[in-house]
PDB file of N, CA and C in Angstrom:
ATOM      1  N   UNK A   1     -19.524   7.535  -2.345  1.00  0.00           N
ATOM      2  CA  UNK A   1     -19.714   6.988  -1.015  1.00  0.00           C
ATOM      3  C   UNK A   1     -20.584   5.740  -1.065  1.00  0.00           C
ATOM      4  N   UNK A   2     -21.741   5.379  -2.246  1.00  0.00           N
ATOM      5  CA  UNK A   2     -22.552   4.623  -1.885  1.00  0.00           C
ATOM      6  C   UNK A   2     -21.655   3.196  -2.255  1.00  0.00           C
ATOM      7  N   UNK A   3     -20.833   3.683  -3.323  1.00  0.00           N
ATOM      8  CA  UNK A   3     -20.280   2.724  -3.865  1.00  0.00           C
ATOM      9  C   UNK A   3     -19.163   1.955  -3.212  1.00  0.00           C
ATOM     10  N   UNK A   4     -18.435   2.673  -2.405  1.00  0.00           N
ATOM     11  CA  UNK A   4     -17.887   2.522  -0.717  1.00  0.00           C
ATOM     12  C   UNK A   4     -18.473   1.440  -0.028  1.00  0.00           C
ATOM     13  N   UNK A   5     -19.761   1.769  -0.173  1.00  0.00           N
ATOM     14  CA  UNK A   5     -20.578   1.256   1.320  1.00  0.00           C
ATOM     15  C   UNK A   5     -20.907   0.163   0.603  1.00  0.00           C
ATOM     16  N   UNK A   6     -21.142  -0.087  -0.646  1.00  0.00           N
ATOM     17  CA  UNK A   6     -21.571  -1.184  -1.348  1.00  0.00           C
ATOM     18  C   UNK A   6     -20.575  -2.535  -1.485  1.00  0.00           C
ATOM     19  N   UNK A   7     -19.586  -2.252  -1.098  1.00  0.00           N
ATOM     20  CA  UNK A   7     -18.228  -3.319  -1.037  1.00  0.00           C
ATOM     21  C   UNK A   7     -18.499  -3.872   0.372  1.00  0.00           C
ATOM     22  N   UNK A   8     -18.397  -5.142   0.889  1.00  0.00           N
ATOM     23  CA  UNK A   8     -17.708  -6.054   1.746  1.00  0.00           C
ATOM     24  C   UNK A   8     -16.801  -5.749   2.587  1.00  0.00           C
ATOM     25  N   UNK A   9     -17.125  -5.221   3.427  1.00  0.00           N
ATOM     26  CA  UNK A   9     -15.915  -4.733   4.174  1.00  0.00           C
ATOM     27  C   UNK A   9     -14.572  -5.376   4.179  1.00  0.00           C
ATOM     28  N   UNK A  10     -14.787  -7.030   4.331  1.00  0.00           N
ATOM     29  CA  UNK A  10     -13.553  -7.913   4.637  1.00  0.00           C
ATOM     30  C   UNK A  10     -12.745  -7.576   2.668  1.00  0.00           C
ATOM     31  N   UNK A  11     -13.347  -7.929   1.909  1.00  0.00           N
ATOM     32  CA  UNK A  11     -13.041  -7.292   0.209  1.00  0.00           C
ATOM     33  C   UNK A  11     -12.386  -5.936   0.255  1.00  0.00           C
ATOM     34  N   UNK A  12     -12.848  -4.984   1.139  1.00  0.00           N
ATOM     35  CA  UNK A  12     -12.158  -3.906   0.827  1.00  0.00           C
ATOM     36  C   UNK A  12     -10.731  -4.014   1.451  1.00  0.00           C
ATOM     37  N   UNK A  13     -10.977  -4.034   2.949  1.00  0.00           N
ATOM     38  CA  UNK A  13      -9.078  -4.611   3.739  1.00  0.00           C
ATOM     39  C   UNK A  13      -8.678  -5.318   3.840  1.00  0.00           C
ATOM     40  N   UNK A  14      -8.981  -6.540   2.982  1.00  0.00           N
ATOM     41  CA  UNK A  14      -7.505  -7.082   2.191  1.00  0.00           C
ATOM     42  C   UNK A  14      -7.735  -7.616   0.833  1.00  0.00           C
ATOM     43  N   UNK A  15      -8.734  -6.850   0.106  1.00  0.00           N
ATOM     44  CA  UNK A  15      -7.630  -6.574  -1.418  1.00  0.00           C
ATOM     45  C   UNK A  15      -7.415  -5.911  -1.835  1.00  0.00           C
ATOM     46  N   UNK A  16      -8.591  -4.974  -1.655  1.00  0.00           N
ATOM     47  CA  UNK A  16      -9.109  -3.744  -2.501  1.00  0.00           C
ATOM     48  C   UNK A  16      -7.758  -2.577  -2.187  1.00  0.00           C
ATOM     49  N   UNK A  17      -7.887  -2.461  -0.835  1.00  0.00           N
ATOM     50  CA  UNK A  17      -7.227  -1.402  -0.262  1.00  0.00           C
ATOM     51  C   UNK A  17      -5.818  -1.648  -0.289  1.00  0.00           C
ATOM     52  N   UNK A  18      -5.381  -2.815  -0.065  1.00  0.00           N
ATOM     53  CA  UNK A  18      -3.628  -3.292   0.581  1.00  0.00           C
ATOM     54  C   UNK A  18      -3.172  -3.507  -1.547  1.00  0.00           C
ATOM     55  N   UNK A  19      -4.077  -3.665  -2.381  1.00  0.00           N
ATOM     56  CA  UNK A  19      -3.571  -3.390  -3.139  1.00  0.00           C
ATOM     57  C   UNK A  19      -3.399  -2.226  -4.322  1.00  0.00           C
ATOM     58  N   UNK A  20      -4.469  -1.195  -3.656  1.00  0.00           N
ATOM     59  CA  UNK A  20      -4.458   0.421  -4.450  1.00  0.00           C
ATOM     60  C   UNK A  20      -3.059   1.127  -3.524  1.00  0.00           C
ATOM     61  N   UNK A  21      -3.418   0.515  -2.388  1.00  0.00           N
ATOM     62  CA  UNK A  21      -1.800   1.605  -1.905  1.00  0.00           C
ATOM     63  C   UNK A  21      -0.661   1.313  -1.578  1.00  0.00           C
ATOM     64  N   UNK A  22      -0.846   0.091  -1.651  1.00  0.00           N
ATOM     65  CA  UNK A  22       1.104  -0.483  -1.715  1.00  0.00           C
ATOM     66  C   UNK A  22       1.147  -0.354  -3.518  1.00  0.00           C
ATOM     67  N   UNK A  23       0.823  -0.495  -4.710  1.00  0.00           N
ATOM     68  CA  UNK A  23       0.527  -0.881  -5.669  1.00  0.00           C
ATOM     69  C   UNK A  23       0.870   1.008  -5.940  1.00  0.00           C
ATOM     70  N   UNK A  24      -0.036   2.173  -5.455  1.00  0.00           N
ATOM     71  CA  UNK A  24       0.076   2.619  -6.132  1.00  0.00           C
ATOM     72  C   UNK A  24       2.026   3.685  -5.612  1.00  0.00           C
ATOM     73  N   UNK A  25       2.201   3.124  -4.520  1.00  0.00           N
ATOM     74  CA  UNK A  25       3.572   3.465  -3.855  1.00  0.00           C
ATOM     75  C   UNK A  25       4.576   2.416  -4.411  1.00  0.00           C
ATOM     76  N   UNK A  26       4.338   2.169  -5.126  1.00  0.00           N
ATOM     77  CA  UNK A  26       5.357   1.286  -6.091  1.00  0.00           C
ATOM     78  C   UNK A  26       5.452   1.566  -6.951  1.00  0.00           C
ATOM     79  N   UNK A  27       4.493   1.965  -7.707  1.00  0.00           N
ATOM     80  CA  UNK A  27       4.704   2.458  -9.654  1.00  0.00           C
ATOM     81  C   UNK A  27       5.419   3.800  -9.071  1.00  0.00           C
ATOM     82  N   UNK A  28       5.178   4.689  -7.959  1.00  0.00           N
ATOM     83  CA  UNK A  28       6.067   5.933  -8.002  1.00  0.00           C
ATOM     84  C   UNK A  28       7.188   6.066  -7.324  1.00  0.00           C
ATOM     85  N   UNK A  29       7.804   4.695  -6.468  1.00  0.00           N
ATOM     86  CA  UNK A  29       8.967   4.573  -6.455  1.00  0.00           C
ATOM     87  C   UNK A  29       9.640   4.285  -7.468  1.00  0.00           C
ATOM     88  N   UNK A  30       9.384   3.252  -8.665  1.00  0.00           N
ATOM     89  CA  UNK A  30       9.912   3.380  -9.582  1.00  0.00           C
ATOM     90  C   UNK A  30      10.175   4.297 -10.586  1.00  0.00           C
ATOM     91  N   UNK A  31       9.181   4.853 -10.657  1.00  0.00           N
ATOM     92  CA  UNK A  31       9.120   5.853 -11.375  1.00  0.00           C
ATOM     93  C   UNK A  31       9.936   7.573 -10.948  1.00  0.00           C
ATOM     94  N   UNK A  32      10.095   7.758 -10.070  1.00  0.00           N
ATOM     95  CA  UNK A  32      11.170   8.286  -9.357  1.00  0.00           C
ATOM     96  C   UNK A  32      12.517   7.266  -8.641  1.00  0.00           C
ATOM     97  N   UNK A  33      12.767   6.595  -8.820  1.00  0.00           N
ATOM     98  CA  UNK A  33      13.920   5.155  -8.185  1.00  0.00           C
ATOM     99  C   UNK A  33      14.531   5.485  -7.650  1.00  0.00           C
ATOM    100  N   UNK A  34      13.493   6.264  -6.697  1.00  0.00           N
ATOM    101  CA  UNK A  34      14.010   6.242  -4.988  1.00  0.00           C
ATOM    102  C   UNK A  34      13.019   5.479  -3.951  1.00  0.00           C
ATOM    103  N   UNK A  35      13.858   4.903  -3.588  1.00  0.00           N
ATOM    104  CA  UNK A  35      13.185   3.272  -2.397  1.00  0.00           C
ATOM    105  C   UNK A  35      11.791   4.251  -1.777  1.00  0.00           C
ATOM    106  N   UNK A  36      12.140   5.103  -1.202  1.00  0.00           N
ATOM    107  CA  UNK A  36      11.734   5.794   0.225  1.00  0.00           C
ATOM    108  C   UNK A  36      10.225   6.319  -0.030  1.00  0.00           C
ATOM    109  N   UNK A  37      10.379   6.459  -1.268  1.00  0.00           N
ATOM    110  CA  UNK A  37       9.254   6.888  -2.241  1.00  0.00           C
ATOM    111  C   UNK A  37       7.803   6.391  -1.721  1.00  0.00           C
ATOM    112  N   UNK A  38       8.409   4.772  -2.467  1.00  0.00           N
ATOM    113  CA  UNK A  38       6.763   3.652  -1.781  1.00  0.00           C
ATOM    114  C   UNK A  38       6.437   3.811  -0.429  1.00  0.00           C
ATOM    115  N   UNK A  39       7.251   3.372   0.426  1.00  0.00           N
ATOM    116  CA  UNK A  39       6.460   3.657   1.792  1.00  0.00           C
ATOM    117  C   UNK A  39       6.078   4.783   2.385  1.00  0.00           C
ATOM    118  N   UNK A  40       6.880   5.780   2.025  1.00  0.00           N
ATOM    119  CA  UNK A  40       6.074   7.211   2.714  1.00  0.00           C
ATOM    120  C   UNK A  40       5.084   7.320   1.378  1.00  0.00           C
ATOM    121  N   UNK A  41       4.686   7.426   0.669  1.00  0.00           N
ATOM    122  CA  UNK A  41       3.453   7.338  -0.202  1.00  0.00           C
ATOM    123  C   UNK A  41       2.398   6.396   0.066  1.00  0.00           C
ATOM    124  N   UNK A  42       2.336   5.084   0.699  1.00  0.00           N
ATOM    125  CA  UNK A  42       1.460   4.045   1.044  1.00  0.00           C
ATOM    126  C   UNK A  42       1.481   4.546   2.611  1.00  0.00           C
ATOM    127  N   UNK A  43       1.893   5.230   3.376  1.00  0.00           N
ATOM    128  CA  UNK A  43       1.580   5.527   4.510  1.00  0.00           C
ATOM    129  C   UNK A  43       0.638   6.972   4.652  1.00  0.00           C
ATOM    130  N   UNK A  44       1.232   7.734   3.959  1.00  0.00           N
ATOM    131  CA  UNK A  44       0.514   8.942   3.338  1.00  0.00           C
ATOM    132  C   UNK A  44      -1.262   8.585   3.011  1.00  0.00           C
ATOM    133  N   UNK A  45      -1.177   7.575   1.792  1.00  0.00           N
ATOM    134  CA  UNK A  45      -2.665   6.996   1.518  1.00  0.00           C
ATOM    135  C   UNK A  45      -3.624   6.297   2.570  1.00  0.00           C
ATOM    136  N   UNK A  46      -2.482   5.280   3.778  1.00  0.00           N
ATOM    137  CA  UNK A  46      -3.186   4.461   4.131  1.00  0.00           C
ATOM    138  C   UNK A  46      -3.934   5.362   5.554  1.00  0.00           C
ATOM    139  N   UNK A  47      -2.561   6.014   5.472  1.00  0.00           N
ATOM    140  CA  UNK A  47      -3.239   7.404   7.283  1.00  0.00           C
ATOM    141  C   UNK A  47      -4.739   8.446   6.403  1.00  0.00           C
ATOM    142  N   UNK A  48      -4.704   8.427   5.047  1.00  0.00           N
ATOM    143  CA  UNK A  48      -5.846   9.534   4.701  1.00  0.00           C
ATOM    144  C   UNK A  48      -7.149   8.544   4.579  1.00  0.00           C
ATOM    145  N   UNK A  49      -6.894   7.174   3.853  1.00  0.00           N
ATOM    146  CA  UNK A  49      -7.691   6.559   4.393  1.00  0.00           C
ATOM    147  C   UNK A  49      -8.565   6.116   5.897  1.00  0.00           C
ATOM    148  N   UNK A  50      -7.800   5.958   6.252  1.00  0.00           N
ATOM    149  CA  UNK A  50      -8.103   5.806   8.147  1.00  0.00           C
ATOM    150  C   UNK A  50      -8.895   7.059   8.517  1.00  0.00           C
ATOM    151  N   UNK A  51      -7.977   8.240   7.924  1.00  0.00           N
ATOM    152  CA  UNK A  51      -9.472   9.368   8.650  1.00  0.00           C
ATOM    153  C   UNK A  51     -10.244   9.549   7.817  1.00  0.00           C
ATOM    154  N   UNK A  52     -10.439   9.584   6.590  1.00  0.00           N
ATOM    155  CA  UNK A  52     -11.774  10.040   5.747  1.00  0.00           C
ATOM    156  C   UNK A  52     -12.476   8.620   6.365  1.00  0.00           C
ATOM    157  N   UNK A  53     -12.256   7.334   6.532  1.00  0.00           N
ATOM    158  CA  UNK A  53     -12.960   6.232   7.282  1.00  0.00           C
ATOM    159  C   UNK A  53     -13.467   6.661   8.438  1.00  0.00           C
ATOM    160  N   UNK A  54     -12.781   6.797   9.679  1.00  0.00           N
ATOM    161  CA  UNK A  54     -13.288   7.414  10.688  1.00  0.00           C
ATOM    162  C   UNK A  54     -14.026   8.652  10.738  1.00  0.00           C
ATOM    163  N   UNK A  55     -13.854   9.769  10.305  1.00  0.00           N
ATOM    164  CA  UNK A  55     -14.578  10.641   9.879  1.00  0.00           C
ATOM    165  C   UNK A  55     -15.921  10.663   9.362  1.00  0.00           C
ATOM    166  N   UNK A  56     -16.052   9.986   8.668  1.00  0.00           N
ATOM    167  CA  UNK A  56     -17.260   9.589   7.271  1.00  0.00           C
ATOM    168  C   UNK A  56     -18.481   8.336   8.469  1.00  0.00           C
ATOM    169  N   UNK A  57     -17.553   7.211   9.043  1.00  0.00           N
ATOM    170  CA  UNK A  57     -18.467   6.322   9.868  1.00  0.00           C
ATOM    171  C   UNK A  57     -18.707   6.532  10.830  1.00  0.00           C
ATOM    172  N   UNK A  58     -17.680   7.176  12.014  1.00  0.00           N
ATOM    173  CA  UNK A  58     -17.795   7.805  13.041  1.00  0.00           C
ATOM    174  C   UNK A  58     -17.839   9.476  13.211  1.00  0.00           C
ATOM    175  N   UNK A  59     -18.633  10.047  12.787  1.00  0.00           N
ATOM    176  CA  UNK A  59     -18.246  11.340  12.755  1.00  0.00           C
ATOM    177  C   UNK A  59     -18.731  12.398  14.035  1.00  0.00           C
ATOM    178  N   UNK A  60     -19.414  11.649  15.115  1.00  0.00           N
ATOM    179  CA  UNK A  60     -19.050  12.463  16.198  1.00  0.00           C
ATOM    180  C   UNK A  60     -17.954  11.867  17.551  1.00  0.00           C
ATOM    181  N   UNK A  61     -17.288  11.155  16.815  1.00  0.00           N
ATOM    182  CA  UNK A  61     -16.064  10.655  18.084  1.00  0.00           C
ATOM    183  C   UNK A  61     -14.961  11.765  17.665  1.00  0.00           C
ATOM    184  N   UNK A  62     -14.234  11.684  18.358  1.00  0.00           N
ATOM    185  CA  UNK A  62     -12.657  12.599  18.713  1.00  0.00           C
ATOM    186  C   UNK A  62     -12.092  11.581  17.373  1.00  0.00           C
ATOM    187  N   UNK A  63     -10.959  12.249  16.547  1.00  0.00           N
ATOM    188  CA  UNK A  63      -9.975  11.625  16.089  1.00  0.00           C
ATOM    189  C   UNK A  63      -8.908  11.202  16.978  1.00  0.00           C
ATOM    190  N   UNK A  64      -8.235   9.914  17.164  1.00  0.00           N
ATOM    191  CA  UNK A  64      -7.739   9.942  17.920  1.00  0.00           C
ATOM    192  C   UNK A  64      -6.100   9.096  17.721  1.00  0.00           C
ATOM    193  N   UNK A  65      -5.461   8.888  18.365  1.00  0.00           N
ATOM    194  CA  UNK A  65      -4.183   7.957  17.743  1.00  0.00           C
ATOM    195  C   UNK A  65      -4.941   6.565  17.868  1.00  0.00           C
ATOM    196  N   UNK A  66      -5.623   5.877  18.809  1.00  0.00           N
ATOM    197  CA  UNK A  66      -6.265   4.644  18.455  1.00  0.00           C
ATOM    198  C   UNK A  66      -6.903   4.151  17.361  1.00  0.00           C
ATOM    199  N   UNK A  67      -7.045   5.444  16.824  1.00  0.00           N
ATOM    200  CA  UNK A  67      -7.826   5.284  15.336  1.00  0.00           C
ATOM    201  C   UNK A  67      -6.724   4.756  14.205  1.00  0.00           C
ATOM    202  N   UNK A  68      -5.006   4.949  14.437  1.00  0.00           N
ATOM    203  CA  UNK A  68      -4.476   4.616  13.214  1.00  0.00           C
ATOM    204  C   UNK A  68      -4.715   3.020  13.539  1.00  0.00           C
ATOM    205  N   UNK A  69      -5.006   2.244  12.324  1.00  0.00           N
ATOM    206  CA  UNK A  69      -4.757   0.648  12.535  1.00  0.00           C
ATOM    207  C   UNK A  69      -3.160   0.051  12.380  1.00  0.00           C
ATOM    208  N   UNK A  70      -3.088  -0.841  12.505  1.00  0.00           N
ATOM    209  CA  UNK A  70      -1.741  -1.466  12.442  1.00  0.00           C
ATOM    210  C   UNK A  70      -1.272  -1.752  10.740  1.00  0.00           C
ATOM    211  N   UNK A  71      -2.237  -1.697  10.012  1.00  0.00           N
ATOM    212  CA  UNK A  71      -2.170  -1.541   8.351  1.00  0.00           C
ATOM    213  C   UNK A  71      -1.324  -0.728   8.388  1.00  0.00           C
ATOM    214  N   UNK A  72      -0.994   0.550   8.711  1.00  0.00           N
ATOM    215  CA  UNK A  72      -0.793   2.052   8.587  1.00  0.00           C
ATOM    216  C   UNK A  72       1.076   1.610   8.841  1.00  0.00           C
ATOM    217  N   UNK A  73       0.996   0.518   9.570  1.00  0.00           N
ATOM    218  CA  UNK A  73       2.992   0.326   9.928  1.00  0.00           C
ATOM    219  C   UNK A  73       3.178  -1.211   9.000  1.00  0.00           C
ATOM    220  N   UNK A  74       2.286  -2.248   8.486  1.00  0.00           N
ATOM    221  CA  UNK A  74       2.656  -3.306   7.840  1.00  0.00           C
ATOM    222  C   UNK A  74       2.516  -2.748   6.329  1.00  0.00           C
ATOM    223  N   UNK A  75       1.642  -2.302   5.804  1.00  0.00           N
ATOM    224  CA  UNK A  75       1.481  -1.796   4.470  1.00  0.00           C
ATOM    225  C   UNK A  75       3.003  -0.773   4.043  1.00  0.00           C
ATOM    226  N   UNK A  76       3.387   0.111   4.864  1.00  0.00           N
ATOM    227  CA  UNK A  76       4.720   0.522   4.394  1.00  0.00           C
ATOM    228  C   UNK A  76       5.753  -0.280   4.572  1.00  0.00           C
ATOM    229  N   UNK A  77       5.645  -1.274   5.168  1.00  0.00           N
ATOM    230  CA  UNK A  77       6.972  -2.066   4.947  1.00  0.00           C
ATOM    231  C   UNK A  77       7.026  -3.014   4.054  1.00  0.00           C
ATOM    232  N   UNK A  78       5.704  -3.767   3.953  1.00  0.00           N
ATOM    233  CA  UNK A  78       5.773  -4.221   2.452  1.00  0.00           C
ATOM    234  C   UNK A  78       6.243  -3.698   1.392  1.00  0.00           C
ATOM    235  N   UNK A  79       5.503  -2.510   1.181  1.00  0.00           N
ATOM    236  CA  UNK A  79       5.920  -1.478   0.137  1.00  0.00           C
ATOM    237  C   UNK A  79       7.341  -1.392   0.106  1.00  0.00           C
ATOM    238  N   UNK A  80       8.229  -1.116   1.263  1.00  0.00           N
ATOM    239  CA  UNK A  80       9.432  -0.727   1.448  1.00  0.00           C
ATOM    240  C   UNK A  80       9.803  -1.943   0.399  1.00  0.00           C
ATOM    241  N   UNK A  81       9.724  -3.505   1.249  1.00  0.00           N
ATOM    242  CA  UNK A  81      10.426  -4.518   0.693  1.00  0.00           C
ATOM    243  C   UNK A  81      10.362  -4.519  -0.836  1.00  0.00           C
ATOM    244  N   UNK A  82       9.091  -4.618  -1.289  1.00  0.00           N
ATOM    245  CA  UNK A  82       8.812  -4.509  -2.712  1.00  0.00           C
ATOM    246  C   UNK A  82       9.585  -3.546  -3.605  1.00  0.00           C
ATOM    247  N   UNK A  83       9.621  -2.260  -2.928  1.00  0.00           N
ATOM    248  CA  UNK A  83      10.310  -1.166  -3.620  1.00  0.00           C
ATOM    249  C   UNK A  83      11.648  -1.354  -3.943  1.00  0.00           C
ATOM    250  N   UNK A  84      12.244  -2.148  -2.962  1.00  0.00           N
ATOM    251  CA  UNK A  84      13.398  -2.101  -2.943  1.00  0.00           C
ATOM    252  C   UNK A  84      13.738  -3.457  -3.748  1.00  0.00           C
ATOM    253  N   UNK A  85      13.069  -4.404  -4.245  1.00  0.00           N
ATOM    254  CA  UNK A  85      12.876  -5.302  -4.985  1.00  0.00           C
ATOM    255  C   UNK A  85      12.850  -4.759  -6.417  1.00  0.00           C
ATOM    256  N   UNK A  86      11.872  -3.952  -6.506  1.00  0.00           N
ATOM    257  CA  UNK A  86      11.824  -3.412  -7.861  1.00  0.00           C
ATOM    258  C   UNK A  86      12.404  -2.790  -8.545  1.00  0.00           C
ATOM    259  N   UNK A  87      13.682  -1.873  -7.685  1.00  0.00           N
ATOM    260  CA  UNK A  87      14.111  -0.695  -8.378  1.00  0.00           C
ATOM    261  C   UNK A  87      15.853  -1.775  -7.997  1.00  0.00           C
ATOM    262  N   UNK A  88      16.004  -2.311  -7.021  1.00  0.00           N
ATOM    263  CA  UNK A  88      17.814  -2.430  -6.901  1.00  0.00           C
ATOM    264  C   UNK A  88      18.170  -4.080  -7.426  1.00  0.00           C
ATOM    265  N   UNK A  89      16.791  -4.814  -7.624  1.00  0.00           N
ATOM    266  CA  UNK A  89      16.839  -6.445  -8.018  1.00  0.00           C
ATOM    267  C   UNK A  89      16.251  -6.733  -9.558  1.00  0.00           C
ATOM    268  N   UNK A  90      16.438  -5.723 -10.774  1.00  0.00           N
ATOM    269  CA  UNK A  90      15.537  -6.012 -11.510  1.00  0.00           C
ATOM    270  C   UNK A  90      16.368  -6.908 -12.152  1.00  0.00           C
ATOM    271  N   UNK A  91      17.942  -7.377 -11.834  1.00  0.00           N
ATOM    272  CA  UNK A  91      17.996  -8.634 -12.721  1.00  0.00           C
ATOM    273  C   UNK A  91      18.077  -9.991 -12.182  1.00  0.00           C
ATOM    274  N   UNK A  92      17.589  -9.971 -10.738  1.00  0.00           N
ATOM    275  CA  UNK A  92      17.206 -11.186 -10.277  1.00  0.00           C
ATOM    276  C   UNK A  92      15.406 -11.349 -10.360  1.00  0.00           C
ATOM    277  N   UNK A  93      14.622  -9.927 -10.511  1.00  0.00           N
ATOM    278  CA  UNK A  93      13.457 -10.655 -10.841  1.00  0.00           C
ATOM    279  C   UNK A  93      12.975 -11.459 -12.308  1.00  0.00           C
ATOM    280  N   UNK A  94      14.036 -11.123 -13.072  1.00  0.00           N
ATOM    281  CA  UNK A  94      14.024 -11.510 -14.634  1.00  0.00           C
ATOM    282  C   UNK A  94      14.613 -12.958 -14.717  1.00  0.00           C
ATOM    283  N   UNK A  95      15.790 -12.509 -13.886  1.00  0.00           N
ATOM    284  CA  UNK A  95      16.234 -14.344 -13.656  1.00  0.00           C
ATOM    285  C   UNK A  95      14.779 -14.966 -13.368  1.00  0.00           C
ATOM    286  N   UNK A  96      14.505 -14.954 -12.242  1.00  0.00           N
ATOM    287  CA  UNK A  96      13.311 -15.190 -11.741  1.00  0.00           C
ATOM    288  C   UNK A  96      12.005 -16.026 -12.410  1.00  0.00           C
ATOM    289  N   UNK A  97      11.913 -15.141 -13.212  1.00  0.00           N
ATOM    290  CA  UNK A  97      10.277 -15.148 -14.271  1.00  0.00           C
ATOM    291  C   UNK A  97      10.660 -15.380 -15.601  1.00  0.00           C
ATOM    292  N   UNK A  98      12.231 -15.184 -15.851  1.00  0.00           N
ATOM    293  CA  UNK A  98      12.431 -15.873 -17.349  1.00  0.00           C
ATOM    294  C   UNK A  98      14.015 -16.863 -16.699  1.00  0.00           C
ATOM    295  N   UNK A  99      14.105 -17.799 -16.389  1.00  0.00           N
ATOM    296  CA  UNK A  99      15.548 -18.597 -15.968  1.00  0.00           C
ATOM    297  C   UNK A  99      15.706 -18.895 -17.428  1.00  0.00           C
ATOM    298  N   UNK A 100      17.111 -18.932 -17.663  1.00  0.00           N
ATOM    299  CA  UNK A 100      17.655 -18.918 -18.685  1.00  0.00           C
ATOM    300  C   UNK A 100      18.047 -20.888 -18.861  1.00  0.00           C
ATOM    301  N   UNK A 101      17.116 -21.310 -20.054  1.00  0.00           N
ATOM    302  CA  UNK A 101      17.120 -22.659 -20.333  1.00  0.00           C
ATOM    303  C   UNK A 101      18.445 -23.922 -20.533  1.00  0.00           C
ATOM    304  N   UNK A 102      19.279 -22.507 -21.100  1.00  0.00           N
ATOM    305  CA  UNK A 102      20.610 -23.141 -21.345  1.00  0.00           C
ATOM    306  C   UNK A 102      21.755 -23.525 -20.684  1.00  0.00           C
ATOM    307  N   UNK A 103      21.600 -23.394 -19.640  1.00  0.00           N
ATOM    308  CA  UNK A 103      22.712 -23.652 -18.408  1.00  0.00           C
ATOM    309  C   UNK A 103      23.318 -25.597 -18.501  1.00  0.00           C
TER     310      UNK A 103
END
């Protein structure tokens, strides 16, 4: 927790965080290479985040639906896009990052 509290808030939501859980809903869409995988896994993380957050800083308010942030619906669709990048485009990301010299 101290080590939590010791981060930058603005450092934690948007790098720290948007890249442990889209990041980690991607290695297990691939790793299972099913799309659907990443975003219900980065939504999963980003909703347990939100309440151990609220919980932990606010802990005598109501949990409430105002409490999910809007992270909680952009972070899975990234993920989605990405996922679906990673697992159905892997020979346009290779084109991509290696173009073939000889054309």
């Amino acid at each position: 927790m101290k080590l939590i509290e010791s981060i930058d808030p603005i450092v934690m939501q948007l790098v720290i965080l948007p890249t442990m859980v889209i990041g980690i809903g991607i290695v297990l869409a691939i790793l299972t290479k099913r799309i659907y995988v990443g975003p219900i896994t980065t939504m999963l993380l980003i909703l347990s985040y939100n309440f151990w957050y609220f919980s932990s800083f606010f802990p005598n308010s109501k949990l409430s639906f105002t409490m999910v942030s809007s992270w909680c619906i952009i972070f899975p669709l990234i993920s989605l896009y990405l996922s679906w990048l990673f697992i159905l485009q892997p020979k346009a990301i290779k084109e991509f990052f290696l173009p073939d010299i000889k054309k």
